[in-house]
C-alpha atoms as a PDB file:
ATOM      1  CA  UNK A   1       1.152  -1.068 -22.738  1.00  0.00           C
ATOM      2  CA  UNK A   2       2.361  -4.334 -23.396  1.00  0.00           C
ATOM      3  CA  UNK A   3      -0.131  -6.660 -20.716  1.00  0.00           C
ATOM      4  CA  UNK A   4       0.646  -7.807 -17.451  1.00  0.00           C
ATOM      5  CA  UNK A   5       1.831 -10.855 -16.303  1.00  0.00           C
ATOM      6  CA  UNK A   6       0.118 -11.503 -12.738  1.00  0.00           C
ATOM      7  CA  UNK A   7      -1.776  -8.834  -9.515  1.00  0.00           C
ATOM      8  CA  UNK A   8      -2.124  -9.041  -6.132  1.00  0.00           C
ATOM      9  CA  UNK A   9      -4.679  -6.776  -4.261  1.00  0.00           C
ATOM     10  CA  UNK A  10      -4.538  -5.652  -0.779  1.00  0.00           C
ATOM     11  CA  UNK A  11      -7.425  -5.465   1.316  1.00  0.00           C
ATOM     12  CA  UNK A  12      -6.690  -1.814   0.991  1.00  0.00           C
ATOM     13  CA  UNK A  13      -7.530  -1.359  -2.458  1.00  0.00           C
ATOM     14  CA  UNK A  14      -3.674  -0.887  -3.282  1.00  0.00           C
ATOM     15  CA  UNK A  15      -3.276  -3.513  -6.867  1.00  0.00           C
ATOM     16  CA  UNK A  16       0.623  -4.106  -7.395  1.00  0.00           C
ATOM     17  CA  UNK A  17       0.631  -5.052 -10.814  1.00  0.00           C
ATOM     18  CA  UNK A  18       4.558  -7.159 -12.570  1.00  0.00           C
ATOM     19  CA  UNK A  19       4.683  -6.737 -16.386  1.00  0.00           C
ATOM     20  CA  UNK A  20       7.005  -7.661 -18.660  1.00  0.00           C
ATOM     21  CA  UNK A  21       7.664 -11.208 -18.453  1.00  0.00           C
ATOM     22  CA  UNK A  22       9.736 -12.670 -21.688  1.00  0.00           C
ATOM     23  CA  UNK A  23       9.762 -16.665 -21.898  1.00  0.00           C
ATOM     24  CA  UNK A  24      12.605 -18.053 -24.298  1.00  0.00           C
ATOM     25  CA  UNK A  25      11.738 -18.854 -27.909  1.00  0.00           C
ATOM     26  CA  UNK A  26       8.272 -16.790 -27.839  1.00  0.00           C
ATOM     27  CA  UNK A  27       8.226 -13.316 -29.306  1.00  0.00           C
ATOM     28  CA  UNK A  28       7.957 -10.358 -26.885  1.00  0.00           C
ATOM     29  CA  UNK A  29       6.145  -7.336 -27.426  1.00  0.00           C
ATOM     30  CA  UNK A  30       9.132  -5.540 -26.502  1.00  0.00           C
ATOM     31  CA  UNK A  31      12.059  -7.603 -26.244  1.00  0.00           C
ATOM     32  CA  UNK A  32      14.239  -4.832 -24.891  1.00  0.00           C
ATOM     33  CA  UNK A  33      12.738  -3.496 -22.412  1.00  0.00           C
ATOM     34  CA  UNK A  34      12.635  -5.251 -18.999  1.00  0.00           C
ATOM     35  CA  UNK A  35      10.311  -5.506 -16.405  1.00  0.00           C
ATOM     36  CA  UNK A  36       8.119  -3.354 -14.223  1.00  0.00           C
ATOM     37  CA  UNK A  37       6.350  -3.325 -11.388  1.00  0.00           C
ATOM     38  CA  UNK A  38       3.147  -0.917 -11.066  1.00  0.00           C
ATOM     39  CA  UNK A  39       1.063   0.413  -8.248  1.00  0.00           C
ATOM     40  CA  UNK A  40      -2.851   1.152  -9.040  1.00  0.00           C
ATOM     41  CA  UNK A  41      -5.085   2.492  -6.127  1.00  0.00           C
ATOM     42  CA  UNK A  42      -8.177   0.761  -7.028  1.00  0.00           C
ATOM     43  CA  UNK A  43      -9.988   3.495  -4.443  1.00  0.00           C
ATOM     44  CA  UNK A  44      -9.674   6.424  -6.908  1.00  0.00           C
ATOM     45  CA  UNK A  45     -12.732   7.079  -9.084  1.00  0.00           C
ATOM     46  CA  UNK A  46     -10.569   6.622 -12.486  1.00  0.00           C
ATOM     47  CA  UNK A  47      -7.692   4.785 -11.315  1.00  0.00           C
ATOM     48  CA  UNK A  48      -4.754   4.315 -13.568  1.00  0.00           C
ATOM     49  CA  UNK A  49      -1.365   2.084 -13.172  1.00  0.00           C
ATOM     50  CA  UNK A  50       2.010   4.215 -12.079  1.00  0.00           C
ATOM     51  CA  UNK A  51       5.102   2.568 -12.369  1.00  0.00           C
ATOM     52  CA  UNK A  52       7.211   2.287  -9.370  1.00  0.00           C
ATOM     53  CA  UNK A  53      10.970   2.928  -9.194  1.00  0.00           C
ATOM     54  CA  UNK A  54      13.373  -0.005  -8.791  1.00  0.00           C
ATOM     55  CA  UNK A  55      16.441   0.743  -5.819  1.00  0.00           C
ATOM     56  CA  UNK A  56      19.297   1.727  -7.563  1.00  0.00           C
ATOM     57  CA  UNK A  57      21.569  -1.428  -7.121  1.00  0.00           C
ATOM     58  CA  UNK A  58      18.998  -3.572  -8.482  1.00  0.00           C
ATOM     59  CA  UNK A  59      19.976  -5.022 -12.179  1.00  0.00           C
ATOM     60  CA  UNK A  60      17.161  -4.035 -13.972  1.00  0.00           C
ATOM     61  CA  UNK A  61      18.681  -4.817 -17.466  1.00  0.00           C
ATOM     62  CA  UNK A  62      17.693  -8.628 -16.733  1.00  0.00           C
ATOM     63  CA  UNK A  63      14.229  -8.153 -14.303  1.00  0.00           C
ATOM     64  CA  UNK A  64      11.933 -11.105 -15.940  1.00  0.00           C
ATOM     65  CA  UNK A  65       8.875 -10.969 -13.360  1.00  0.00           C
ATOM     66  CA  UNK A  66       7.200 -14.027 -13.117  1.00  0.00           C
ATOM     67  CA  UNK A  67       4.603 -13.373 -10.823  1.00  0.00           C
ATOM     68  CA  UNK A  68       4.003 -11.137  -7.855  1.00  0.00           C
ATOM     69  CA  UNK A  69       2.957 -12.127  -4.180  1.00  0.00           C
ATOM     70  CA  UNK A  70       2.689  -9.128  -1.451  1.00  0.00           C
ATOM     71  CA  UNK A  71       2.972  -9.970   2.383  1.00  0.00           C
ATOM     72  CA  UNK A  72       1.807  -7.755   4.934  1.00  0.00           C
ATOM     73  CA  UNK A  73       3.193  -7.625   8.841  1.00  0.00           C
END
């Protein structure tokens, strides 16, 4: 809704997707929400971003992505 901030592609099709980023002293779109990380399956024939749960544990209050790199074994 608000833009994302960077994507990374595998050679799968799979797009993982950070949004949400909030530099200090610019105005956010949403400065109360953090940040998210999506999934879009760039296979389908209409696809569309999902977001992806965060493990519990995880402080999401204060997630600022800058960026997103995959790696793949």
């Amino acid at each position: 809704e608000h833009g994302s901030e960077d994507i990374d592609i595998l050679p799968n099709g799979l797009a993982f997707i950070s949004s949400g980023l909030k530099y200090p002293g610019i105005k956010s779109p949403a400065p109360d929400k953090p940040g998210e990380i999506f999934l879009m399956d760039l296979n389908e024939d209409n696809p569309r971003a999902v977001e992806l749960r965060i493990s519990r544990g995880f402080d999401l209050a204060s997630f600022n992505p800058h960026g997103i790199s995959t790696y793949t074994d």
